[in-house]
Protein backbone atom coordinates (compact mmCIF):
# COMPACT_ATOMS: atom_id res chain seq x y z
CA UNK A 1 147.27 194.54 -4.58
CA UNK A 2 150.05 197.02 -5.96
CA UNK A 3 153.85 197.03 -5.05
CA UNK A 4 155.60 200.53 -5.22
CA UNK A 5 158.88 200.29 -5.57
CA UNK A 6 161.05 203.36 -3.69
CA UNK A 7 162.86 205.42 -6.14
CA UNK A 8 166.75 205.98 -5.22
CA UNK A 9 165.58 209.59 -4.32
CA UNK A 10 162.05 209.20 -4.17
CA UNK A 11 159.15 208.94 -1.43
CA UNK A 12 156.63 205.95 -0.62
CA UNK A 13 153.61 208.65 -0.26
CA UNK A 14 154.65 209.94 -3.89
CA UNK A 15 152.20 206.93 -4.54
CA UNK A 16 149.19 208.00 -2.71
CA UNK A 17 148.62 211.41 -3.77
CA UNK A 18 144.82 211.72 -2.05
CA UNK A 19 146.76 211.48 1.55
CA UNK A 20 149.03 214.95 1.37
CA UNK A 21 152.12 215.47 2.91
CA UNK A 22 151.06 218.12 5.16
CA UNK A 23 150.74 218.35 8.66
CA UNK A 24 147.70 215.75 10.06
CA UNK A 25 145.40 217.16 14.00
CA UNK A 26 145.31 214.45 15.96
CA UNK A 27 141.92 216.77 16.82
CA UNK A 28 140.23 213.35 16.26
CA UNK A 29 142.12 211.93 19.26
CA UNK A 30 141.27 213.84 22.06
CA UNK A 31 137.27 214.96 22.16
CA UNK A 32 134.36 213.23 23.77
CA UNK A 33 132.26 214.62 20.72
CA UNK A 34 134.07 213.26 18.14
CA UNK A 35 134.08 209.60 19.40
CA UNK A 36 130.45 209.57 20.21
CA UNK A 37 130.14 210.57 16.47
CA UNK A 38 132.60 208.06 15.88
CA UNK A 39 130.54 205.11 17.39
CA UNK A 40 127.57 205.62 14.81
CA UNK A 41 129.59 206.36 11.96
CA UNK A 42 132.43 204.06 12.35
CA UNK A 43 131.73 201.27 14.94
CA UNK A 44 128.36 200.83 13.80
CA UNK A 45 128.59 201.07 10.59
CA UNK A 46 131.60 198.88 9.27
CA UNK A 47 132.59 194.88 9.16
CA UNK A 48 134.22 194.21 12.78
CA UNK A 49 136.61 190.87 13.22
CA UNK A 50 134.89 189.17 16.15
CA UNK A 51 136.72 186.08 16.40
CA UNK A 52 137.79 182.94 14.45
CA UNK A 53 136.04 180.02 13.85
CA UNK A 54 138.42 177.62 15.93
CA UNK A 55 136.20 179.06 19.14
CA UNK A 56 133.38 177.44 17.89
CA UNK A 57 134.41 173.68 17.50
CA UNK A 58 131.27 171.70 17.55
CA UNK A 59 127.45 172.53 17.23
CA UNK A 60 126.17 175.17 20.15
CA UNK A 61 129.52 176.10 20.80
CA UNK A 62 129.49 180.04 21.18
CA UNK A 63 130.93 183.00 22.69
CA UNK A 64 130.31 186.86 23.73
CA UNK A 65 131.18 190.05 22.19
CA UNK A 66 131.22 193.20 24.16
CA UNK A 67 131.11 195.97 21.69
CA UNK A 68 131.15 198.99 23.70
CA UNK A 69 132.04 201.55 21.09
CA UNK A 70 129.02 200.31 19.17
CA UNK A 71 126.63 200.31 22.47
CA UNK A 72 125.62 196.86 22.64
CA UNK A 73 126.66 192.95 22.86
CA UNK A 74 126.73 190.08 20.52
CA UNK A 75 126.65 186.20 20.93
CA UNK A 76 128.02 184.04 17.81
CA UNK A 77 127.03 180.78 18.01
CA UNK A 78 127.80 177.64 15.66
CA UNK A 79 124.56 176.46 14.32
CA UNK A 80 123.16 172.85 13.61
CA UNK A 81 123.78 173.03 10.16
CA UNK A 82 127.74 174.08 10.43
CA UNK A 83 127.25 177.48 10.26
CA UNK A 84 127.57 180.79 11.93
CA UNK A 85 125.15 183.28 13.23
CA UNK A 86 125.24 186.37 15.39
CA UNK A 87 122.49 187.92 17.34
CA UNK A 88 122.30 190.95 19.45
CA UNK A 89 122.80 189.43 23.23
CA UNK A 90 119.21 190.60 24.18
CA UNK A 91 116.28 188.66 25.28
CA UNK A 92 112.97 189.84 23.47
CA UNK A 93 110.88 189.78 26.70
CA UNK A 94 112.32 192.41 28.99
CA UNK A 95 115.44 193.74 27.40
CA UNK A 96 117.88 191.78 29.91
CA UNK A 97 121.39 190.40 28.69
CA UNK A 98 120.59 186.44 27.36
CA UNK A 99 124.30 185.41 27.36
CA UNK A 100 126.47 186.02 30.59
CA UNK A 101 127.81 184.47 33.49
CA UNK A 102 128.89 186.12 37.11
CA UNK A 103 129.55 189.45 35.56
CA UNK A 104 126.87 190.96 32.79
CA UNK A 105 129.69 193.05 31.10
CA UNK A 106 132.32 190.09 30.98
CA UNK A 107 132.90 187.76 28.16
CA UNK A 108 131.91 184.22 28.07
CA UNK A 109 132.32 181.27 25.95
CA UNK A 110 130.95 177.83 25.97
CA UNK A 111 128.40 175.02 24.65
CA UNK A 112 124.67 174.69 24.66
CA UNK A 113 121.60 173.18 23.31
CA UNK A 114 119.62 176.54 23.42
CA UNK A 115 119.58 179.89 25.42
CA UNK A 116 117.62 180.50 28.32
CA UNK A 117 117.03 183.94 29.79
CA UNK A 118 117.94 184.05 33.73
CA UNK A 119 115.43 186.67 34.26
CA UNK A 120 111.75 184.86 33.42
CA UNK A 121 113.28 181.32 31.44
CA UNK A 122 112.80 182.46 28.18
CA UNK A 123 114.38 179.89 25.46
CA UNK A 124 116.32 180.67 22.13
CA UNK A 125 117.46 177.50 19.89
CA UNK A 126 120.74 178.24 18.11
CA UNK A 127 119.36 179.50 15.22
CA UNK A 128 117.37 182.29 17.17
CA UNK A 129 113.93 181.36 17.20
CA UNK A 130 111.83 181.54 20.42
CA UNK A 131 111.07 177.64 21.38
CA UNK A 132 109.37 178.20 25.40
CA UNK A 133 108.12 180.96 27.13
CA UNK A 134 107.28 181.08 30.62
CA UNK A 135 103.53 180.87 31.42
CA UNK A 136 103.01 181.68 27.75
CA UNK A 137 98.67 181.55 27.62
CA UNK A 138 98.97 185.05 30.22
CA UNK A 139 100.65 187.19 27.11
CA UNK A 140 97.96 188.67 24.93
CA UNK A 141 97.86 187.88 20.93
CA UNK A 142 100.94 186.20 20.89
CA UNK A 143 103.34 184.82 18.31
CA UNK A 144 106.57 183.32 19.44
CA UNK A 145 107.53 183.65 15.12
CA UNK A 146 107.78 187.49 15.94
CA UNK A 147 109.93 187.08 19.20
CA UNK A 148 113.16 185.21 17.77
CA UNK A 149 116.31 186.99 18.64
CA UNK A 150 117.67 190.41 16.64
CA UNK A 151 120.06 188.98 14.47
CA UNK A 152 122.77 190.72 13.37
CA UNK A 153 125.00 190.51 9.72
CA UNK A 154 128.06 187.82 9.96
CA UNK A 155 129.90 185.81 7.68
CA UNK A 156 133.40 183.81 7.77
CA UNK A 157 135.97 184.79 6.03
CA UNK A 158 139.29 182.92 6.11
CA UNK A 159 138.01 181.50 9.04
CA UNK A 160 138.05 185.14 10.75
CA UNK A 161 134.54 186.04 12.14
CA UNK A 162 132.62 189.12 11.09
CA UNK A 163 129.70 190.77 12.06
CA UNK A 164 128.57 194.43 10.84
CA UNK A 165 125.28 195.97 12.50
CA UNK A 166 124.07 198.33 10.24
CA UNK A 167 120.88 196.97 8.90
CA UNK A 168 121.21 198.33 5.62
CA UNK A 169 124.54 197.37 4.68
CA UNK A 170 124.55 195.07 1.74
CA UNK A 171 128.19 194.66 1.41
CA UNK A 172 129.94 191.48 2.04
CA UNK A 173 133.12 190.92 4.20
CA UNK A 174 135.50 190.10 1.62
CA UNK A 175 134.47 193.09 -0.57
CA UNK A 176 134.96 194.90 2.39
CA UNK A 177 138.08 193.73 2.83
CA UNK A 178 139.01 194.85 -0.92
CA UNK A 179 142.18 194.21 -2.87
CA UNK A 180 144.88 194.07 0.48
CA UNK A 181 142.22 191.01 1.71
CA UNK A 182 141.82 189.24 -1.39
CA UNK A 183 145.85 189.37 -1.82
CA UNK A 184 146.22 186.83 0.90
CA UNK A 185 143.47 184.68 0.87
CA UNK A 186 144.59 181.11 0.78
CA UNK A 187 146.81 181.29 3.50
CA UNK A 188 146.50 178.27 5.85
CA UNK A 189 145.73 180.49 8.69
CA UNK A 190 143.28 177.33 10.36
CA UNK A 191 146.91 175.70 10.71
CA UNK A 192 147.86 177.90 13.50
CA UNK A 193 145.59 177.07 15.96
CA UNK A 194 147.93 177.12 19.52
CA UNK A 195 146.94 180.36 20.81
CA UNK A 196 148.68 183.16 23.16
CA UNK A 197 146.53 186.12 23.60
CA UNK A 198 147.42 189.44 25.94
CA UNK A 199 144.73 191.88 26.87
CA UNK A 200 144.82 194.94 28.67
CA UNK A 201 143.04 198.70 29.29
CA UNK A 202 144.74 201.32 28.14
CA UNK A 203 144.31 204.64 28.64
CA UNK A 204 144.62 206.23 24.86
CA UNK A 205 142.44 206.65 21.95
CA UNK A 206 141.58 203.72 20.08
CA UNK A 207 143.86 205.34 16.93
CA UNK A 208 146.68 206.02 18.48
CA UNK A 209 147.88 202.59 19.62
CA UNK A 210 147.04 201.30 16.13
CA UNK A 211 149.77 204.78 15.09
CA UNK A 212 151.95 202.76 17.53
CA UNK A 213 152.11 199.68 15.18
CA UNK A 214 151.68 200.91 11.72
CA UNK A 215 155.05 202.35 11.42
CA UNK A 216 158.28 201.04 12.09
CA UNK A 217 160.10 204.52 12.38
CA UNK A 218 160.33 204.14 16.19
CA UNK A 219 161.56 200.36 16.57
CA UNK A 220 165.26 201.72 16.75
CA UNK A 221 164.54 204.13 19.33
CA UNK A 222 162.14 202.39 21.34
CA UNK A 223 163.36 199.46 21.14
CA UNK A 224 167.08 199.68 21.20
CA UNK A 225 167.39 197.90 24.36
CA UNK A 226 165.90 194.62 23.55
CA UNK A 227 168.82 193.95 20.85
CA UNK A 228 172.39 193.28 22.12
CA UNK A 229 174.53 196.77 22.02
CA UNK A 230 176.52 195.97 18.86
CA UNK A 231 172.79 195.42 16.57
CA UNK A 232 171.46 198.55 18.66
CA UNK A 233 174.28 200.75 17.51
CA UNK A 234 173.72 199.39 14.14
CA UNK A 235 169.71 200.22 14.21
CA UNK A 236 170.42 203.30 15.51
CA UNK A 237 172.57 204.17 12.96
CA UNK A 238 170.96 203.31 10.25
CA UNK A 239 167.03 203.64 11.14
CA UNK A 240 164.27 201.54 9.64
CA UNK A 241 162.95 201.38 6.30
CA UNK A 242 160.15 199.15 4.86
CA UNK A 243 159.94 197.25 1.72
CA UNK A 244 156.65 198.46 0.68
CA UNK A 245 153.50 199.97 1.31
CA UNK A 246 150.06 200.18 0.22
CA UNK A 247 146.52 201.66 0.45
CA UNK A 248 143.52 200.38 -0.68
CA UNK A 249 139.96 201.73 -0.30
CA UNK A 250 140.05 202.37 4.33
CA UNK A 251 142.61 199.57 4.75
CA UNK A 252 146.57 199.58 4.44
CA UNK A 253 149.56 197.53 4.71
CA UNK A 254 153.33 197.70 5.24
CA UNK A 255 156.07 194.87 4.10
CA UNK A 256 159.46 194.90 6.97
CA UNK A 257 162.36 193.07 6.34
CA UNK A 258 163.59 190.64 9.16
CA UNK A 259 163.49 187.49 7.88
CA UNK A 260 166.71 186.28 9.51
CA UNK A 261 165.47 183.18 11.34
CA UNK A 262 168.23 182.20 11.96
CA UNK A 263 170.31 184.75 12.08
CA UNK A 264 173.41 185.36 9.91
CA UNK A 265 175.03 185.41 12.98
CA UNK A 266 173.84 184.11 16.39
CA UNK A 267 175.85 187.11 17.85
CA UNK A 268 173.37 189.13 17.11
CA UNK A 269 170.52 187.59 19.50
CA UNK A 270 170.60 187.10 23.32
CA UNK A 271 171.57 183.55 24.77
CA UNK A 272 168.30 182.65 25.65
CA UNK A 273 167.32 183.63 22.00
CA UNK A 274 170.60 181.18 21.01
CA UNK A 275 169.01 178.21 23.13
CA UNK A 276 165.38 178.72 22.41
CA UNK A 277 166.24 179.51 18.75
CA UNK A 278 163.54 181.72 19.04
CA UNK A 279 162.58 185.75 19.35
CA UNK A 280 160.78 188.05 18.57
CA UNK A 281 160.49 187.01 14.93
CA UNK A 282 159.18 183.42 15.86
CA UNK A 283 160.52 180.52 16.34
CA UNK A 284 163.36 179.56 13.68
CA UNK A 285 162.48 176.02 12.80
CA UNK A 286 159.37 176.79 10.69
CA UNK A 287 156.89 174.33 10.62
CA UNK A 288 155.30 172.80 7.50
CA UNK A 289 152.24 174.59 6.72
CA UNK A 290 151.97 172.84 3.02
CA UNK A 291 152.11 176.28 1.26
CA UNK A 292 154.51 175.72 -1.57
CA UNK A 293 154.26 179.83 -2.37
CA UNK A 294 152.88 182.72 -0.87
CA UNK A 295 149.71 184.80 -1.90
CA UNK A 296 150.23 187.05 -3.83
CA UNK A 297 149.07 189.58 -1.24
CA UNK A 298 152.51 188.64 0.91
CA UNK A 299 155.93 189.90 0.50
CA UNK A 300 154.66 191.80 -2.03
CA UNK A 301 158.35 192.99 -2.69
CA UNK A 302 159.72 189.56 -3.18
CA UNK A 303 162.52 190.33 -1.02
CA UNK A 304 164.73 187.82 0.54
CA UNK A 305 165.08 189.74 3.71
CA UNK A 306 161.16 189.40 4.07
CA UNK A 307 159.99 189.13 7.96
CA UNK A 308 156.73 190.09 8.30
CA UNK A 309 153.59 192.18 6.41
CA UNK A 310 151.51 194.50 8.49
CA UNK A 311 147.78 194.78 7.43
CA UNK A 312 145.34 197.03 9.07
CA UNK A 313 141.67 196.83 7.95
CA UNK A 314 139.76 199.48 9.26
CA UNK A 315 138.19 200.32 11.92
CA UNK A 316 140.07 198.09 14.29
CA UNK A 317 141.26 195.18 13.11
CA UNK A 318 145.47 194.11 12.12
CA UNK A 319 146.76 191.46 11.03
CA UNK A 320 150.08 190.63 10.85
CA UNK A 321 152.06 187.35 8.69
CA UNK A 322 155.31 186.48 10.01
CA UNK A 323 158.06 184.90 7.23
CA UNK A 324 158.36 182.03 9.65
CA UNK A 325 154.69 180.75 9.40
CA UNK A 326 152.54 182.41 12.58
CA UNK A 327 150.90 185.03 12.81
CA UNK A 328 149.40 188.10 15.34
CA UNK A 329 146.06 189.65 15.05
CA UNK A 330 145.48 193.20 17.50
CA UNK A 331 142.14 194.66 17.76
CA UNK A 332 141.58 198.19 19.55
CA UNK A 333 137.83 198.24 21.18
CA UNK A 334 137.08 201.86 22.30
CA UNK A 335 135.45 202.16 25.47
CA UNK A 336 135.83 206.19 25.52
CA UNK A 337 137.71 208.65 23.55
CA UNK A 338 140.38 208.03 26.16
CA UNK A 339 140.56 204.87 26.88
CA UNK A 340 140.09 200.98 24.50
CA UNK A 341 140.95 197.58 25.29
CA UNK A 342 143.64 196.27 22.82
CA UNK A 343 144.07 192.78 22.42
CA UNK A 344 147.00 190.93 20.98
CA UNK A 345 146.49 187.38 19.95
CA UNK A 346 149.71 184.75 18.71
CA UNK A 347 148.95 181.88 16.28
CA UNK A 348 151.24 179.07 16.02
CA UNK A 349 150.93 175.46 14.52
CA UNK A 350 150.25 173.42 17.79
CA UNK A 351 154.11 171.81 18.92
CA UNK A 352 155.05 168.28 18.48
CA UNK A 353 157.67 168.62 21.33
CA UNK A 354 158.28 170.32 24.05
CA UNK A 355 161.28 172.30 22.57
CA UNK A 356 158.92 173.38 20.05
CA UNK A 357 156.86 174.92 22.94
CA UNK A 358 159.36 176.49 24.58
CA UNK A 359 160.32 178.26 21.07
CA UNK A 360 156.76 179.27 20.88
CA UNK A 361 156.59 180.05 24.80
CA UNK A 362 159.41 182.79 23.90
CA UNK A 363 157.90 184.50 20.76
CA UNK A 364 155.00 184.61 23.43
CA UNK A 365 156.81 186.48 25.82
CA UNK A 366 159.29 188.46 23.70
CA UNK A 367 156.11 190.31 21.60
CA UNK A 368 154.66 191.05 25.13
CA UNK A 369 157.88 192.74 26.07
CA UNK A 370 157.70 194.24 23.10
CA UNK A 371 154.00 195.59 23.51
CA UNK A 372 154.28 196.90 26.70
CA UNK A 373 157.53 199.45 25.38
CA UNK A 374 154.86 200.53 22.53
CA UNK A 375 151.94 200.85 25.18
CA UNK A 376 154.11 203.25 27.09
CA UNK A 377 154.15 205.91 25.70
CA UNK A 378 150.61 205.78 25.07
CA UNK A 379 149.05 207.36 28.11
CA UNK A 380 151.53 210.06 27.58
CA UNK A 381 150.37 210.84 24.05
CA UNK A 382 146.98 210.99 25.39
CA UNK A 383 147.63 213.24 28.54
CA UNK A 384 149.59 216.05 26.30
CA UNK A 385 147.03 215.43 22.83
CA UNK A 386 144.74 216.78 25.52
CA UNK A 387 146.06 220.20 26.63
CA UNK A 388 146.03 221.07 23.35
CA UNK A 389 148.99 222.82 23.24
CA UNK A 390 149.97 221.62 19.75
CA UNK A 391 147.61 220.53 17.11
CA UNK A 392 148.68 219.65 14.20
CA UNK A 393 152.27 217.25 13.74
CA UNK A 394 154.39 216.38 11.29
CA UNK A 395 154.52 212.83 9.55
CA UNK A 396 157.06 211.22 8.02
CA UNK A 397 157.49 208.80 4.75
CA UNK A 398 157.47 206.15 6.85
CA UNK A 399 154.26 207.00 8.82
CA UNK A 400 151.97 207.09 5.85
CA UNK A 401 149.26 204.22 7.32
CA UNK A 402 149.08 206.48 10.04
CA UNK A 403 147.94 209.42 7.53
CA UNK A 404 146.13 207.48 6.06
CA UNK A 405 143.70 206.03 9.10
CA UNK A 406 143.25 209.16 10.55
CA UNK A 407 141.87 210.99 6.86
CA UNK A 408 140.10 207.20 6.80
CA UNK A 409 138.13 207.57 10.38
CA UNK A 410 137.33 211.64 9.57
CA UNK A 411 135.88 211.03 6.00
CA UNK A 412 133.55 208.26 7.70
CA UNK A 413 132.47 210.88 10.10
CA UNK A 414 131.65 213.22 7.99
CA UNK A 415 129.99 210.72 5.40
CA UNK A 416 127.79 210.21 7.94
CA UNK A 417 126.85 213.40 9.42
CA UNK A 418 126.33 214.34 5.49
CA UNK A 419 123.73 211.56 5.51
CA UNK A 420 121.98 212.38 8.65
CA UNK A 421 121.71 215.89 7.20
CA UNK A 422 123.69 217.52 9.84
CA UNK A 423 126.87 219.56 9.38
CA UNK A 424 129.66 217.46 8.41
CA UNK A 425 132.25 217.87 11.15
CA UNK A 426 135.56 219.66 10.44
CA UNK A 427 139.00 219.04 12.05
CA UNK A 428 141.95 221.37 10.53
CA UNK A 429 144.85 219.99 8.56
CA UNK A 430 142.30 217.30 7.20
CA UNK A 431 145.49 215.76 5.27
């Protein structure tokens, strides 16, 4: 994990020579062909966050994945032995989905002994293996040992559940994860376990809402009206800058001040913000998490005005560590080159009182406020990305995750069409 310090007339992407500085297409944004080449070479082929292990709390405790973008479904189930396997959600006898409820394309959750097909009664154990089959003497030279279920790569790390479908991938999670995950391993993360979690469709490219919240260029703009008019003026005036950035192999970061819980002056929040003393930085009474000092990984700057760092591991997956101990993980699941379902999940340390939850209740509500100005202008980025009246756009210092993702998801493509023997694709202004 590096730290770049700014220069006094300097530029962050100075650092990271391999991403340019000239104009990026957001060609990758807004064609049916591209995503359906990025399902196989992206979706399919990388480490996806799934879950955390706090959904499965006890033996045969599991839950459903839909994974659209990579044309199929997963269960993850806690075994007998304490661990944690995935399996494609497909019975082995006709094909039909093992693991649903009411709705076949819904998510479920819950607790069993073993997993029995509604179709014919066909039963799984937890670690996969076929244990009954219907009228079993009528099926001709059969094995049950070659009928377990498909099991697909996982593995735990930081408590954060993984799985990666491409059979011959023999790299782990946390080498995946590279330099930016190792950095902040060791943060109690399994303390935060009170959960607030927002979902809804939107109708953008998968990239483009992660664009949204990789840079903080537009929070004085976009924003401005959440502060009281004396702090908007002030963010207005001055912009945004960050404390540092980094890139590291298809992942990135970015370190914001706003560490001001409280603030300086309780002038500068709402009343309810006042009463609550809470916002959209967290709660201010931060609750014991027994880390005496941070990985190394977080606030990589060492600034006193640290708030919150900003991690995106590719494809899909951010995480982001707030200065007063919670923290927010997004994922972006691409159901068309159009349209995803992004998630937005809020880990606190479960309250002791009910002021405590009320604090918590308002972080809650304040990042969904928040969300919904970002997810604006989404479907309006889309709509115009599409006419294709302008190709290619400018990004600033401040935008270089963005560069960065975008050169990340096209070199993956092409890696993969190089592989397949087919001609790599080719979007203009690569960098």
């Amino acid at each position: 994990m590096a730290h770049f310090p700014k220069p006094a007339e300097g530029s962050w992407t100075e650092h990271f020579p391999q991403l340019g500085t000239a104009p990026v297409s957001y060609s990758d944004s807004n064609s049916a062909d591209h995503y359906e080449l990025e399902r196989d070479a992206i979706f399919r082929r990388t480490w996806l966050n799934v879950g955390r292990v706090e959904q499965l709390p006890r033996t045969g405790s599991y839950f459903t994945r839909e994974l659209d973008a990579a044309r199929t479904s997963v269960v993850v189930v806690r075994t007998a032995d304490g661990g944690v396997k995935a399996f494609h959600n497909i019975c082995r006898h006709r094909g039909n989905k093992l693991v649903w409820n009411d709705f076949p394309r819904e998510e479920t959750a819950g607790t069993c002994r073993q997993f029995t097909c509604k179709y014919h009664g066909w039963r799984y154990g937890l670690e996969g293996d076929l244990n009954f089959v219907q009228q079993e003497s009528e099926f001709f030279n059969f094995d049950r040992a070659d009928y377990g279920l498909a099991e697909v790569q996982c593995e735990v790390w930081e408590g954060f559940v993984f799985v990666n479908l491409d059979p011959d991938n023999t790299e782990s999670a946390s080498d995946y994860l590279g330099d930016l995950g190792a950095g902040i391993v060791g943060y109690p993360f399994e303390r935060m376990t009170q959960v607030h979690k927002f979902r809804a469709e939107v109708g953008s490219n998968w990239k483009l809402f992660i664009d949204a919240f990789a840079e903080f260029y537009h929070a004085p703009v976009l924003h401005a009206k959440q502060a009281v008019a004396e702090e908007s003026r002030k963010l207005s005036g001055y912009g945004f800058e960050g404390l540092s950035y980094d890139v590291s192999g298809d992942h990135g970061m970015v370190s914001s001040w706003g560490g001001m819980s409280p603030p300086k002056d309780l002038n500068m929040v709402k009343p309810i913000e006042r009463i609550l003393r809470s916002g959209l930085f967290g709660p201010w009474d931060r609750p014991d998490i027994g880390l005496d000092e941070l990985p190394p990984g977080l606030n990589p700057a060492r600034s006193p005005s640290w708030g919150i760092d900003t991690f995106v591991f590719f494809p899909n997956f951010m995480l982001l560590v707030w200065a007063p101990n919670w923290y927010i993980t997004y994922h972006y699941w691409p159901t068309s080159y159009r349209s995803h379902i992004f998630e937005g999940t809020l880990y606190f340390v479960p309250p002791t009182t009910a002021r405590e939850r009320l604090a918590q209740e308002l972080a809650a509500v304040t990042f969904k406020e928040y969300a919904l100005q970002d997810g604006n202008t989404l479907e309006a980025t889309q709509s115009m990305l599409e006419t294709g009246a302008v190709t290619e756009f400018p990004l600033c210092d401040q935008e270089i995750l963005l560069r960065h993702l975008h050169q990340t998801a096209r070199g993956r493509v092409s890696a993969h069409q190089e592989r397949l023997g087919a001609t790599p694709v080719r979007i203009s202004a690569a960098s």
